[in-house]
C-alpha atoms as a PDB file:
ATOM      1  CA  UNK A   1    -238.524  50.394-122.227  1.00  0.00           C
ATOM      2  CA  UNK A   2    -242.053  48.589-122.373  1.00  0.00           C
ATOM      3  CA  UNK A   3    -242.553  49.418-126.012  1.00  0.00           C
ATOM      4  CA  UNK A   4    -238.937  48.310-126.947  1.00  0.00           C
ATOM      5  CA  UNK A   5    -239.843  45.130-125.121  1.00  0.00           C
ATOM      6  CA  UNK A   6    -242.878  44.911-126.788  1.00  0.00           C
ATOM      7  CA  UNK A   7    -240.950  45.688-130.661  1.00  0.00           C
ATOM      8  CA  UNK A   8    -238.553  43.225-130.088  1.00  0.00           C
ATOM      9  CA  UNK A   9    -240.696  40.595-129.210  1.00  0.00           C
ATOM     10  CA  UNK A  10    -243.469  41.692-132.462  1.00  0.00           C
ATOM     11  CA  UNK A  11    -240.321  41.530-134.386  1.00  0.00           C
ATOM     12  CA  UNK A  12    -239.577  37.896-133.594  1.00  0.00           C
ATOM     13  CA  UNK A  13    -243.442  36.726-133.908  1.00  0.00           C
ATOM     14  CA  UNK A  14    -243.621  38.976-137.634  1.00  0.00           C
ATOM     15  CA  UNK A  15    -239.775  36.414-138.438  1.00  0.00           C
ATOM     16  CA  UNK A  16    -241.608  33.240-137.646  1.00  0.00           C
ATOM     17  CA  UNK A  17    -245.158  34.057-139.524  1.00  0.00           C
ATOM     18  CA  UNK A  18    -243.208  34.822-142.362  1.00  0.00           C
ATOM     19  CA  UNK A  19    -241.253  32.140-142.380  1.00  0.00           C
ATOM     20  CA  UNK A  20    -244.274  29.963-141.715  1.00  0.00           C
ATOM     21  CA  UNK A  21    -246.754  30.961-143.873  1.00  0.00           C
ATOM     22  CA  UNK A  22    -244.203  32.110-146.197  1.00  0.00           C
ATOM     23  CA  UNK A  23    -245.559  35.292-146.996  1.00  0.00           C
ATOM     24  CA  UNK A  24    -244.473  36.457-150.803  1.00  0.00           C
ATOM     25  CA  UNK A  25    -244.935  39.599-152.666  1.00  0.00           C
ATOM     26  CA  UNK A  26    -248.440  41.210-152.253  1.00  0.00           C
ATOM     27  CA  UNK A  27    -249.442  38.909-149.443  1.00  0.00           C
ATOM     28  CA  UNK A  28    -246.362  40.435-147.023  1.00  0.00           C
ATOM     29  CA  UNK A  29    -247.417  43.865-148.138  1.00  0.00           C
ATOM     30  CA  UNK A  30    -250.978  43.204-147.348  1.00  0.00           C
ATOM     31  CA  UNK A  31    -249.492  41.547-143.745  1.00  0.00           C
ATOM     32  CA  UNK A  32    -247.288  45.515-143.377  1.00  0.00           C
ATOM     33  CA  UNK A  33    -250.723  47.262-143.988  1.00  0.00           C
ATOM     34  CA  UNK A  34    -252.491  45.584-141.226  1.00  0.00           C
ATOM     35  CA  UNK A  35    -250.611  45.224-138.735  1.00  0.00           C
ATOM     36  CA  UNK A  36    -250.056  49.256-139.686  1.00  0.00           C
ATOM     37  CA  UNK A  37    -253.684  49.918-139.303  1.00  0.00           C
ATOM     38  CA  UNK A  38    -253.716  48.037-136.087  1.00  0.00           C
ATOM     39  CA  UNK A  39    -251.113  49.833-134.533  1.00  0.00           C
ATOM     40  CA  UNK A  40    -252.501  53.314-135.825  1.00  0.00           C
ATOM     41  CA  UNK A  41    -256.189  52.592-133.970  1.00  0.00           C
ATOM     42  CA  UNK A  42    -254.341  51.486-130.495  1.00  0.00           C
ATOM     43  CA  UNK A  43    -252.329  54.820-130.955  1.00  0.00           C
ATOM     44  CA  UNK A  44    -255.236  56.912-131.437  1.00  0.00           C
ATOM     45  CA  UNK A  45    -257.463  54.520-129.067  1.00  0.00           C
ATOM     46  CA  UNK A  46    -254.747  55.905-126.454  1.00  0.00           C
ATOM     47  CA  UNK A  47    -256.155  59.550-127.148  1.00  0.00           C
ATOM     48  CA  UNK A  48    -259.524  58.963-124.756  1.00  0.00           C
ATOM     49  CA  UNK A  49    -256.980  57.131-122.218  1.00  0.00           C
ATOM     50  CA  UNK A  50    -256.667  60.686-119.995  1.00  0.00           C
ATOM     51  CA  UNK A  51    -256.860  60.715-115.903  1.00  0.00           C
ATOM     52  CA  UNK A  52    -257.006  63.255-112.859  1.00  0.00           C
ATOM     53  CA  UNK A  53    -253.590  63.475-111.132  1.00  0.00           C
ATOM     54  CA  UNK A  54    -252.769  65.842-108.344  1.00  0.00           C
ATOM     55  CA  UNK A  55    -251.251  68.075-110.764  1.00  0.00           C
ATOM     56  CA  UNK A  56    -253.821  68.009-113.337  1.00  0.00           C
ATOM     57  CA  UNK A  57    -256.076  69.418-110.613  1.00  0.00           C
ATOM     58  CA  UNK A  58    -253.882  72.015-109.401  1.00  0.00           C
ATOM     59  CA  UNK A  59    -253.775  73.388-112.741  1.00  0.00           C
ATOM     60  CA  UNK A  60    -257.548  73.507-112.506  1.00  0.00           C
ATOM     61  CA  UNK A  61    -257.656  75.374-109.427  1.00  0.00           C
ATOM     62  CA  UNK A  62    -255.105  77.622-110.936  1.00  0.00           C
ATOM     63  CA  UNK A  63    -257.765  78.296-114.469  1.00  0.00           C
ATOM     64  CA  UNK A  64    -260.562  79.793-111.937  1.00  0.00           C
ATOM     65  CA  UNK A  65    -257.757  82.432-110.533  1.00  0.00           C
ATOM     66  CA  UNK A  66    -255.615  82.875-114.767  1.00  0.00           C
ATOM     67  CA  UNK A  67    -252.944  81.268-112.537  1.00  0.00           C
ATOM     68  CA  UNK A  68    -252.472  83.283-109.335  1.00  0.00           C
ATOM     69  CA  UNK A  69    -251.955  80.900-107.178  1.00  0.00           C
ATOM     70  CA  UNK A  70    -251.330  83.832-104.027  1.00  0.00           C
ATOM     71  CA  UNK A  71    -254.197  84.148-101.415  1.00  0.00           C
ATOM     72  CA  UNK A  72    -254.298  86.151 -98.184  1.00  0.00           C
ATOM     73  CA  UNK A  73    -253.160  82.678 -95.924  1.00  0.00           C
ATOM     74  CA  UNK A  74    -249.719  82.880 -98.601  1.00  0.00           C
ATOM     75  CA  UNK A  75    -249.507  86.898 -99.155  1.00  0.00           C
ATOM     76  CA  UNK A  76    -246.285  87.342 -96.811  1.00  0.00           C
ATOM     77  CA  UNK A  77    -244.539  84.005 -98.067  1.00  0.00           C
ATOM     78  CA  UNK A  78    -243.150  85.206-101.539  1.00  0.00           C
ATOM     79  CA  UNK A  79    -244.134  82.458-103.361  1.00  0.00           C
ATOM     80  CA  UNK A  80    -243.930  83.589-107.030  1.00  0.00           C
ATOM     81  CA  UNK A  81    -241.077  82.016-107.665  1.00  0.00           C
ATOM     82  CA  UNK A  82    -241.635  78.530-105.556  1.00  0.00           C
ATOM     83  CA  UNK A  83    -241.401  75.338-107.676  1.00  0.00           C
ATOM     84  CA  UNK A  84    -243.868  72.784-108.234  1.00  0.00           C
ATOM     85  CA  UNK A  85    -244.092  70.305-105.031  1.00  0.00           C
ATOM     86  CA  UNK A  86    -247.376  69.567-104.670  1.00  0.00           C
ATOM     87  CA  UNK A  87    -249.234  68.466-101.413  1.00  0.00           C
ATOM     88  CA  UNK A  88    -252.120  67.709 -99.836  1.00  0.00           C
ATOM     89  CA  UNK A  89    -254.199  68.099 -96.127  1.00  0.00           C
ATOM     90  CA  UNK A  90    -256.098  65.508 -94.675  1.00  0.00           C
ATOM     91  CA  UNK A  91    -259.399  66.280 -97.136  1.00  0.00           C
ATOM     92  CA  UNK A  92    -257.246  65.929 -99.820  1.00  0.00           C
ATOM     93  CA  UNK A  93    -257.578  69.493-100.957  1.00  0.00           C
ATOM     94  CA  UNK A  94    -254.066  70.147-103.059  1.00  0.00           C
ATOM     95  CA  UNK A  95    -251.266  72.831-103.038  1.00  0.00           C
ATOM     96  CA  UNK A  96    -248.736  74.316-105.060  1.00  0.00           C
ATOM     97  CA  UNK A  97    -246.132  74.055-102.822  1.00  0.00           C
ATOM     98  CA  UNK A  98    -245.716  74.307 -99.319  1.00  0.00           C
ATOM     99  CA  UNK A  99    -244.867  77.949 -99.465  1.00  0.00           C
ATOM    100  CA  UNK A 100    -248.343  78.138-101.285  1.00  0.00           C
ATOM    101  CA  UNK A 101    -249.867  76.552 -98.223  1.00  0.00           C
ATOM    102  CA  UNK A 102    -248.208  78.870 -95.759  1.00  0.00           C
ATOM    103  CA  UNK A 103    -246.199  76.281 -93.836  1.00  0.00           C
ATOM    104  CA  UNK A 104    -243.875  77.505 -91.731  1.00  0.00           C
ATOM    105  CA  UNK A 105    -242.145  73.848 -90.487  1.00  0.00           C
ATOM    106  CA  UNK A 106    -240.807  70.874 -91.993  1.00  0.00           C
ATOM    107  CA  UNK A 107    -240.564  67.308 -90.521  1.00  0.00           C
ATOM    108  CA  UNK A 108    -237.744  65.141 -92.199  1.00  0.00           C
ATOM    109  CA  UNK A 109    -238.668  61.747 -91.684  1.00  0.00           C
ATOM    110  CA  UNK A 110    -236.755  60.364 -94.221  1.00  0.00           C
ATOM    111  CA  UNK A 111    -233.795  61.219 -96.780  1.00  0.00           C
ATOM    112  CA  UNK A 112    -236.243  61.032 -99.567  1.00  0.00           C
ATOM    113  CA  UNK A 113    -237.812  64.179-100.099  1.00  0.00           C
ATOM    114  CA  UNK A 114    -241.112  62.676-101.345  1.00  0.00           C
ATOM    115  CA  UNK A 115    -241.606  61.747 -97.946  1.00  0.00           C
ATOM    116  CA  UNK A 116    -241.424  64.987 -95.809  1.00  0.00           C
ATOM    117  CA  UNK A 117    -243.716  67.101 -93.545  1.00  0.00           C
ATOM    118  CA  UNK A 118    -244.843  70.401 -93.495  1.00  0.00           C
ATOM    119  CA  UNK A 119    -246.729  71.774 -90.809  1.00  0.00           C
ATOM    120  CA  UNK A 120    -247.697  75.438 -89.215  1.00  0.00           C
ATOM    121  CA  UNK A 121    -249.494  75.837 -92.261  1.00  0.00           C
ATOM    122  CA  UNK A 122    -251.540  79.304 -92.404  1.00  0.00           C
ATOM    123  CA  UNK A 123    -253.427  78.000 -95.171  1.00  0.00           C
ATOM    124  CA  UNK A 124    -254.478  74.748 -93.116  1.00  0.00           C
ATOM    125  CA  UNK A 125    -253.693  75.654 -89.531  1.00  0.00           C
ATOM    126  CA  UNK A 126    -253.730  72.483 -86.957  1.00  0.00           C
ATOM    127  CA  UNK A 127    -252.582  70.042 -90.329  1.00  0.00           C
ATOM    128  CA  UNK A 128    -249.283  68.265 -91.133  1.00  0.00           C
ATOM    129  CA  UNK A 129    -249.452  68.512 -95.545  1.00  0.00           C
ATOM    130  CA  UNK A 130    -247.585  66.044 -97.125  1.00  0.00           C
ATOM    131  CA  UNK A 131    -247.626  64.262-100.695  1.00  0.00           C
ATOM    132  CA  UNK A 132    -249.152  61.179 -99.454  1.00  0.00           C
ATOM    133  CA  UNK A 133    -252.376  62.748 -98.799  1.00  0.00           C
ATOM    134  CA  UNK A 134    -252.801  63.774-102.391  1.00  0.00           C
ATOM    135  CA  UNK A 135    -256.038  61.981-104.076  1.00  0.00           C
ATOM    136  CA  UNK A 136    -254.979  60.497-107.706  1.00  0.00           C
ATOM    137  CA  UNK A 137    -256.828  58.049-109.759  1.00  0.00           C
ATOM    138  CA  UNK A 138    -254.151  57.823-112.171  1.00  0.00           C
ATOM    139  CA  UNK A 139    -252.499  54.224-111.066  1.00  0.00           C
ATOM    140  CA  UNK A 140    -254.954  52.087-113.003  1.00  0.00           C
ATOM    141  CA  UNK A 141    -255.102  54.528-115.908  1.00  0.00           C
ATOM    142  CA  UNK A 142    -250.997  53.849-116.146  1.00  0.00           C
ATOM    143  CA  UNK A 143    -251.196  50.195-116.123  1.00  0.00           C
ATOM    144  CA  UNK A 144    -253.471  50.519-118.952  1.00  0.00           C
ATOM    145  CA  UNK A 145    -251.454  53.098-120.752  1.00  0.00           C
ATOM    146  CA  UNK A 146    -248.612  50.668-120.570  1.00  0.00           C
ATOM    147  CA  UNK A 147    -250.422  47.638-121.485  1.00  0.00           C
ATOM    148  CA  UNK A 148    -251.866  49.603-125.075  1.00  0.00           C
ATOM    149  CA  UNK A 149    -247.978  50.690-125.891  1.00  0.00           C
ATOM    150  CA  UNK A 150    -246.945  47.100-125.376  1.00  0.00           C
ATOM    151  CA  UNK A 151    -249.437  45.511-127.412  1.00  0.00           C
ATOM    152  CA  UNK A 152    -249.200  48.440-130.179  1.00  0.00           C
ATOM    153  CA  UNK A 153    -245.059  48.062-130.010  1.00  0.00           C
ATOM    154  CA  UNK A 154    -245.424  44.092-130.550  1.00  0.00           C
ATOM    155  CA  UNK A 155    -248.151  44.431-133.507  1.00  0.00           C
ATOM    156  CA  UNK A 156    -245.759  47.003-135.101  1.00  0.00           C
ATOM    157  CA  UNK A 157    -243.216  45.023-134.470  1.00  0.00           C
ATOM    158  CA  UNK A 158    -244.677  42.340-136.959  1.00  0.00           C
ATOM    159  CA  UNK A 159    -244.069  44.230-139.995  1.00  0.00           C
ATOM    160  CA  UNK A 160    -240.442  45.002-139.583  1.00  0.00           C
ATOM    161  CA  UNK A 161    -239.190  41.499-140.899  1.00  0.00           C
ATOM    162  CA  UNK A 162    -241.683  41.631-143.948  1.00  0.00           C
ATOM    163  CA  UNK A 163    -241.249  44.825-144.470  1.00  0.00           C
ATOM    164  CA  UNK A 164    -237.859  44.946-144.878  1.00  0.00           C
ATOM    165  CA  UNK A 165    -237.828  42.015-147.115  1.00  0.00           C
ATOM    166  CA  UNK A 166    -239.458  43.764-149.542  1.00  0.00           C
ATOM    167  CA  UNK A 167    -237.862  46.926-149.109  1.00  0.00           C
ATOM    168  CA  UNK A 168    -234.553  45.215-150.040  1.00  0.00           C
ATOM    169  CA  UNK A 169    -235.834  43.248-152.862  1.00  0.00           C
ATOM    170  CA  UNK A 170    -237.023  46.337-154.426  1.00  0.00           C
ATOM    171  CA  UNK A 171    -233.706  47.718-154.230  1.00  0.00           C
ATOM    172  CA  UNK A 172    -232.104  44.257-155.506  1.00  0.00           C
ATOM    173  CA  UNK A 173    -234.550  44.664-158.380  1.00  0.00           C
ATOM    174  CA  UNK A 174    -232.333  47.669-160.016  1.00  0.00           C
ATOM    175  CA  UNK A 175    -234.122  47.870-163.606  1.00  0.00           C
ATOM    176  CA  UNK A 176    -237.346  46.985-162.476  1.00  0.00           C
ATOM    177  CA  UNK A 177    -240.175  50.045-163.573  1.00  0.00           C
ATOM    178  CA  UNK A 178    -241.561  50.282-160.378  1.00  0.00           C
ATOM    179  CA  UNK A 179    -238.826  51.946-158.030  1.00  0.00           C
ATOM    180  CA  UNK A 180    -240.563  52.296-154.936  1.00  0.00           C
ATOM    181  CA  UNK A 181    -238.269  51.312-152.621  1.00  0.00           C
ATOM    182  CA  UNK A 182    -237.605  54.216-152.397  1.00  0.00           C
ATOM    183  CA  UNK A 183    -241.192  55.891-151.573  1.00  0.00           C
ATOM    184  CA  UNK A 184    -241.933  53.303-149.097  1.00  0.00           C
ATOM    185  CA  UNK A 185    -240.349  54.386-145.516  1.00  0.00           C
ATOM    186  CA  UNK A 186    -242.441  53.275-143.648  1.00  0.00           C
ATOM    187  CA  UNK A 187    -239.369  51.114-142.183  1.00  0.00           C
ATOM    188  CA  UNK A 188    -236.806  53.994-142.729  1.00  0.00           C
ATOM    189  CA  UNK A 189    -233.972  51.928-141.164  1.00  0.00           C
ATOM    190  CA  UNK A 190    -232.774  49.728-143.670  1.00  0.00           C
ATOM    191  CA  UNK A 191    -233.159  52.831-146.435  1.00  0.00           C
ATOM    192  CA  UNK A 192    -229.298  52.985-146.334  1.00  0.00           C
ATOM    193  CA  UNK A 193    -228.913  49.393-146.919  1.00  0.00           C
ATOM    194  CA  UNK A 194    -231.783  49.773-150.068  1.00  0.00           C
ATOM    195  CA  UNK A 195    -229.606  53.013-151.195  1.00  0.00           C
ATOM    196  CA  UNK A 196    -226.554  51.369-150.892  1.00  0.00           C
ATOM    197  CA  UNK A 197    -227.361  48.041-153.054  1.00  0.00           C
ATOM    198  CA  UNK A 198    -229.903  50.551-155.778  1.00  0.00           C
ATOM    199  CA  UNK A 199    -226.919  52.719-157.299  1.00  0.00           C
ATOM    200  CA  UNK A 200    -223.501  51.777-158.751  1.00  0.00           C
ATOM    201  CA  UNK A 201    -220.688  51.277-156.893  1.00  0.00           C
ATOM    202  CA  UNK A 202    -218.976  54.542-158.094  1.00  0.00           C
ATOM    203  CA  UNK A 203    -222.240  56.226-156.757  1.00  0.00           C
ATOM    204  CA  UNK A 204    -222.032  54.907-153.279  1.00  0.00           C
ATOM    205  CA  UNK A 205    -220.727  57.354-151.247  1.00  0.00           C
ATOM    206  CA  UNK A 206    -222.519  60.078-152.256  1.00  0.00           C
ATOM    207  CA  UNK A 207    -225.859  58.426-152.462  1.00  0.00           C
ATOM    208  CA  UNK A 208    -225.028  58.242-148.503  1.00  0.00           C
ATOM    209  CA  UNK A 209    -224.507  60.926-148.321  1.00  0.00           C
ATOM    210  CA  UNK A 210    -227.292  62.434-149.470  1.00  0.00           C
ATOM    211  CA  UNK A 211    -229.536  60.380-148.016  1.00  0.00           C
ATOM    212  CA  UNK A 212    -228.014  61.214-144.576  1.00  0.00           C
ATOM    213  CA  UNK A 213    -228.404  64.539-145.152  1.00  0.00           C
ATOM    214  CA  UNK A 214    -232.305  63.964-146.236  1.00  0.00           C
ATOM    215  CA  UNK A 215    -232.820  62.472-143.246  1.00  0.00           C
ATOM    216  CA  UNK A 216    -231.473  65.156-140.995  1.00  0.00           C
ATOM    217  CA  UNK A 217    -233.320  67.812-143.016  1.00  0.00           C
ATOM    218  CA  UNK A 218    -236.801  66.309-142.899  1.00  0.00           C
ATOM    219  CA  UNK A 219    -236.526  64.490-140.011  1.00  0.00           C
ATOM    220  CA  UNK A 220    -234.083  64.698-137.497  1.00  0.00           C
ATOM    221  CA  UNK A 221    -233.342  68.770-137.110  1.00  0.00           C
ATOM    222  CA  UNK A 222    -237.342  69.704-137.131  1.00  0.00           C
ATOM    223  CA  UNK A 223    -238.635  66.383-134.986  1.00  0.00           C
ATOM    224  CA  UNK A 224    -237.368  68.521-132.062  1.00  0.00           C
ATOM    225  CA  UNK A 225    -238.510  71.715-132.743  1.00  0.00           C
ATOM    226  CA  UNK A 226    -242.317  70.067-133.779  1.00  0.00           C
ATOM    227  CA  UNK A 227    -242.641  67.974-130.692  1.00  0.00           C
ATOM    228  CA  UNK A 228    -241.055  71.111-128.357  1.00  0.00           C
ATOM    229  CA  UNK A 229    -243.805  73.195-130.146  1.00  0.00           C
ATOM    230  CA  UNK A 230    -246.310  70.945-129.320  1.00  0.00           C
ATOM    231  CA  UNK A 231    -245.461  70.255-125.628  1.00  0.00           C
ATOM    232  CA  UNK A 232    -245.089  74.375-125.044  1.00  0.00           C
ATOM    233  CA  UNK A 233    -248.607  74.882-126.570  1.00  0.00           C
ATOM    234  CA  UNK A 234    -249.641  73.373-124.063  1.00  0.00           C
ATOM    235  CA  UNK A 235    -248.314  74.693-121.139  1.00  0.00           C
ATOM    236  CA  UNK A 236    -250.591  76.479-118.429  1.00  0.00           C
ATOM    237  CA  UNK A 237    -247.608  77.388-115.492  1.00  0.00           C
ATOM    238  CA  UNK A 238    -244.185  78.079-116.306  1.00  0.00           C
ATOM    239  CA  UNK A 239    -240.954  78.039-113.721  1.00  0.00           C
ATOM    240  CA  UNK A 240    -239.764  81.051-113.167  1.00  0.00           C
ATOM    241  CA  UNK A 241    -236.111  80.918-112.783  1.00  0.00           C
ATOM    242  CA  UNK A 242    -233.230  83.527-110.484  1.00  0.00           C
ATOM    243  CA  UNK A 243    -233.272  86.100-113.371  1.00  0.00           C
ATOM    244  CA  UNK A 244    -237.496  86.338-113.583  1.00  0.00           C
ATOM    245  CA  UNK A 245    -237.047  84.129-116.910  1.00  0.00           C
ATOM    246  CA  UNK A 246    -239.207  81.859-118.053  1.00  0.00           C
ATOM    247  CA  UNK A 247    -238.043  78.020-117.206  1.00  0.00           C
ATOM    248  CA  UNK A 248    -239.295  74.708-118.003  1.00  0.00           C
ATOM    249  CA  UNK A 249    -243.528  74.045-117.591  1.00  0.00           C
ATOM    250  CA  UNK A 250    -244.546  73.169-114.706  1.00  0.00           C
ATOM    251  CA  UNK A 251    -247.926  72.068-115.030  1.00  0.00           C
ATOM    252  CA  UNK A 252    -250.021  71.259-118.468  1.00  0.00           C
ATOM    253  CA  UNK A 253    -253.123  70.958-119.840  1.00  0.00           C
ATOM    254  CA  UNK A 254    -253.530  67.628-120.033  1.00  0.00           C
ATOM    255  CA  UNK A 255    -256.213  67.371-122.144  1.00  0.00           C
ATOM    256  CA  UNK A 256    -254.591  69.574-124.660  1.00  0.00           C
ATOM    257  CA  UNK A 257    -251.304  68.294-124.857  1.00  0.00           C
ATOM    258  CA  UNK A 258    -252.531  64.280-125.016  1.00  0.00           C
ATOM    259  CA  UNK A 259    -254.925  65.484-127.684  1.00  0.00           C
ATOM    260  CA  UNK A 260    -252.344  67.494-129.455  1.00  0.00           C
ATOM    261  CA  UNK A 261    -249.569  64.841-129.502  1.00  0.00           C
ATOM    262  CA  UNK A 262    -251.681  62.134-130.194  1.00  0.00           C
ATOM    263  CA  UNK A 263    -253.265  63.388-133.246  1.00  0.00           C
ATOM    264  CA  UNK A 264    -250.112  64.315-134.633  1.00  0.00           C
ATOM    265  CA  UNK A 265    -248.292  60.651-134.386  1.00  0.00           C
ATOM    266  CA  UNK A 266    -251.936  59.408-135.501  1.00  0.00           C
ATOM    267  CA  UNK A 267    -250.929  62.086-138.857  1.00  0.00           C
ATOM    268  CA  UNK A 268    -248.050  61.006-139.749  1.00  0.00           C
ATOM    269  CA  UNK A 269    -248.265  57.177-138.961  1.00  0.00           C
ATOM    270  CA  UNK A 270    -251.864  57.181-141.302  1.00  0.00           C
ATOM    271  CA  UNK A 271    -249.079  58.743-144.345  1.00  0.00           C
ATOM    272  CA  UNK A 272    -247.074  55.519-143.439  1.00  0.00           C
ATOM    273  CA  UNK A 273    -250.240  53.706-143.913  1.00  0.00           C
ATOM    274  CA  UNK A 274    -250.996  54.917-146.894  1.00  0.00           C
ATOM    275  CA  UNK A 275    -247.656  54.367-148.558  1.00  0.00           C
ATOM    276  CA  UNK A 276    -248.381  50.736-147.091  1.00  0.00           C
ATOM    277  CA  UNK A 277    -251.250  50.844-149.232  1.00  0.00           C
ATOM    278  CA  UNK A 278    -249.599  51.836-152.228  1.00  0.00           C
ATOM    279  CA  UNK A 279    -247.138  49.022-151.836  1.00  0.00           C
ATOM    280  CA  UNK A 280    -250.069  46.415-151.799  1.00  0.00           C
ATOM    281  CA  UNK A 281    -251.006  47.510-155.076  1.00  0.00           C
ATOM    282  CA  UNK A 282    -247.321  47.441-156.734  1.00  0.00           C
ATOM    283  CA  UNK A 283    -246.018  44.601-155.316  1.00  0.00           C
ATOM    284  CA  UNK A 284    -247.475  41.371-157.329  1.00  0.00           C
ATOM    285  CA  UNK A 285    -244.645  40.591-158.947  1.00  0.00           C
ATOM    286  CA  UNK A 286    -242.429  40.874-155.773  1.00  0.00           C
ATOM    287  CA  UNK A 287    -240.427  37.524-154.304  1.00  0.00           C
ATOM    288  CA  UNK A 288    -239.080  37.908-150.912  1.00  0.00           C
ATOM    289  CA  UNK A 289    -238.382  34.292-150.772  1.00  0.00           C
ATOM    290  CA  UNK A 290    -236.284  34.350-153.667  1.00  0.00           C
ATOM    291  CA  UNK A 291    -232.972  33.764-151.204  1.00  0.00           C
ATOM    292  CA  UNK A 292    -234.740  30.927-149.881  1.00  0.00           C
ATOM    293  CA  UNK A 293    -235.592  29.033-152.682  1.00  0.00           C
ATOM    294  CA  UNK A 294    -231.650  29.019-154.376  1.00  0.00           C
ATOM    295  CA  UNK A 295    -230.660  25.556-152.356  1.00  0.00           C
ATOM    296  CA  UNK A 296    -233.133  23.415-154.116  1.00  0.00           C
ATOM    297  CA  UNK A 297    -231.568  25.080-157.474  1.00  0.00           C
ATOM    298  CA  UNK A 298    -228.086  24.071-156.214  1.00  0.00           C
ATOM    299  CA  UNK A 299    -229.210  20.550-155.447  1.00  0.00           C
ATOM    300  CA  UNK A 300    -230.888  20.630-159.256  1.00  0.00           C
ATOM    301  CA  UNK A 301    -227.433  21.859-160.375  1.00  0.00           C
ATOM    302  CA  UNK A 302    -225.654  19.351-158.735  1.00  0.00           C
ATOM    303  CA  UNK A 303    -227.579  16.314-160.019  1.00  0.00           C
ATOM    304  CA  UNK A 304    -226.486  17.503-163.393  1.00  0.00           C
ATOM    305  CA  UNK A 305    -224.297  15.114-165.064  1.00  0.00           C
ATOM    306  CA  UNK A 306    -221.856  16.304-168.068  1.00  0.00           C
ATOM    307  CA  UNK A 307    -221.591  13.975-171.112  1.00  0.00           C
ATOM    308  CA  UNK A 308    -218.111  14.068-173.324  1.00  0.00           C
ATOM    309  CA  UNK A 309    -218.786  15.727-176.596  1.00  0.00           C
ATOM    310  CA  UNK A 310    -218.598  13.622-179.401  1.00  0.00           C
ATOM    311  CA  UNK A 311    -215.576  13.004-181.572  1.00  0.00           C
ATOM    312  CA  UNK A 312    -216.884  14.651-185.286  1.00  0.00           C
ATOM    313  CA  UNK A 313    -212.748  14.621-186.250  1.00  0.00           C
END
């Protein structure tokens, strides 16, 4: 939600300094790249932006023991199977779950289940656990996460309007020798409107289709399947579910897994950036403003006055 915020608002701001500064061929191009490259260091600033949550240091605690999270205070308890619900004593020293911590007694002081009690705890006799107890020095970290996704949605946001122009006025620009438009995706959306006004009519439809298709092959069938990758690799505890199966993860590396996903956005935004680059150097002869500057020619038109031909019979 912040980032769409942030895109919508970048999108806007990249409208008006066009307009403004009226930004033509290799001078919009040059504006994409930038605001490109900006974008791609806040994304892979965000890579050192990592924190200790409650979680992150129950996964810890688990590494010393590969996992095995049962003790002698827990041995009767069965809690192999218990999901993640993580809390705390009075030293902030963290559990599992409750089951982990050998409590025997729960205190529902409210509906919400963040905010129950455990007590008769074997693991921490004479101590009422809950989650409030839990040290985490992730709050500020957030705010700051946030704050770098807004300000790297609003700078990408910039280069839709430009980039977009010249996207389309490739395509317009049928016979030109330089068909890029349809290298450069770095603004993928509009490639069906490019497609649609770069072939002949009678080609239409299929060029739709096939572009549709291209899409799903290359993008949207293995997007899934990369990210999912990604996101099991680094997994340290999975749920177990009724049937002994392996469920979702319950606790990551976090180090790992921001590394790992980070670097690969950071991949394949810097091929975006390059294709940004190649644009710069191509697009010289490129007029964006071309739509802009046809009401002066009607008003030139206009003032044209027609004289009768004279009478040679």
């Amino acid at each position: 939600m912040f980032g769409v915020f942030g895109f919508a608002l970048g999108t806007a701001s990249g409208g008006i300094i066009t307009r403004r500064f009226r930004l033509n061929g290799r001078c919009a191009a040059l504006f994409v790249f930038v605001v490109s490259t900006i974008n791609l260091c806040l994304f892979a600033a965000k890579i050192f932006l990592g924190c200790q949550s409650v979680v992150n240091t129950i996964g810890l605690t688990g590494m010393a023991t590969n996992f095995n999270y049962t003790v002698p205070c827990n041995a009767d308890c069965g809690c192999e199977s218990a999901p993640l619900f993580p809390v705390c004593n009075s030293k902030g020293y963290a559990y599992y779950s409750p089951c982990h911590a050998g409590c025997r007694e729960v205190i529902v002081n409210s509906a919400d289940a963040y905010h129950l009690e455990f007590a008769s705890c074997d693991c921490s006799p004479g101590e009422v656990l809950k989650k409030e107890l839990c040290n985490d020095d992730c709050k500020m970290m957030i705010i700051v996460f946030f704050i770098c996704v807004i300000v790297g949605a609003f700078v990408a946001g910039n280069g839709l309007v430009p980039g977009m122009l010249i996207l389309l006025s490739c395509a317009w620009s049928i016979h030109s020798p330089r068909h890029f438009e349809m290298i450069y995706t770095s603004y993928c959306g509009v490639i069906y409107t490019s497609g649609w006004r770069s072939v002949p009519p009678a080609h239409r439809s299929i060029s739709l289709g096939l572009q549709g298709f291209l899409v799903s092959l290359l993008a949207t069938l293995p997007s899934p399947l990369l990210w999912g990758a990604i996101f099991d690799s680094a997994c340290l505890v999975w749920n177990q579910t009724c049937s002994s199966a392996s469920g979702s993860c319950a606790i990551y590396d976090p180090v790992a897994l921001r590394i790992r996903t980070h670097v690969m956005y950071v991949a394949i935004r810097s091929s975006a950036v390059l294709i940004d680059l190649y644009v710069v150097y191509h697009a010289s002869n490129i007029n964006i403003l071309e739509e802009e500057e046809e009401p002066d020619n009607v008003e030139r038109r206009e003032s044209l006055t027609l004289e009768p031909l004279p009478n040679t019979l």
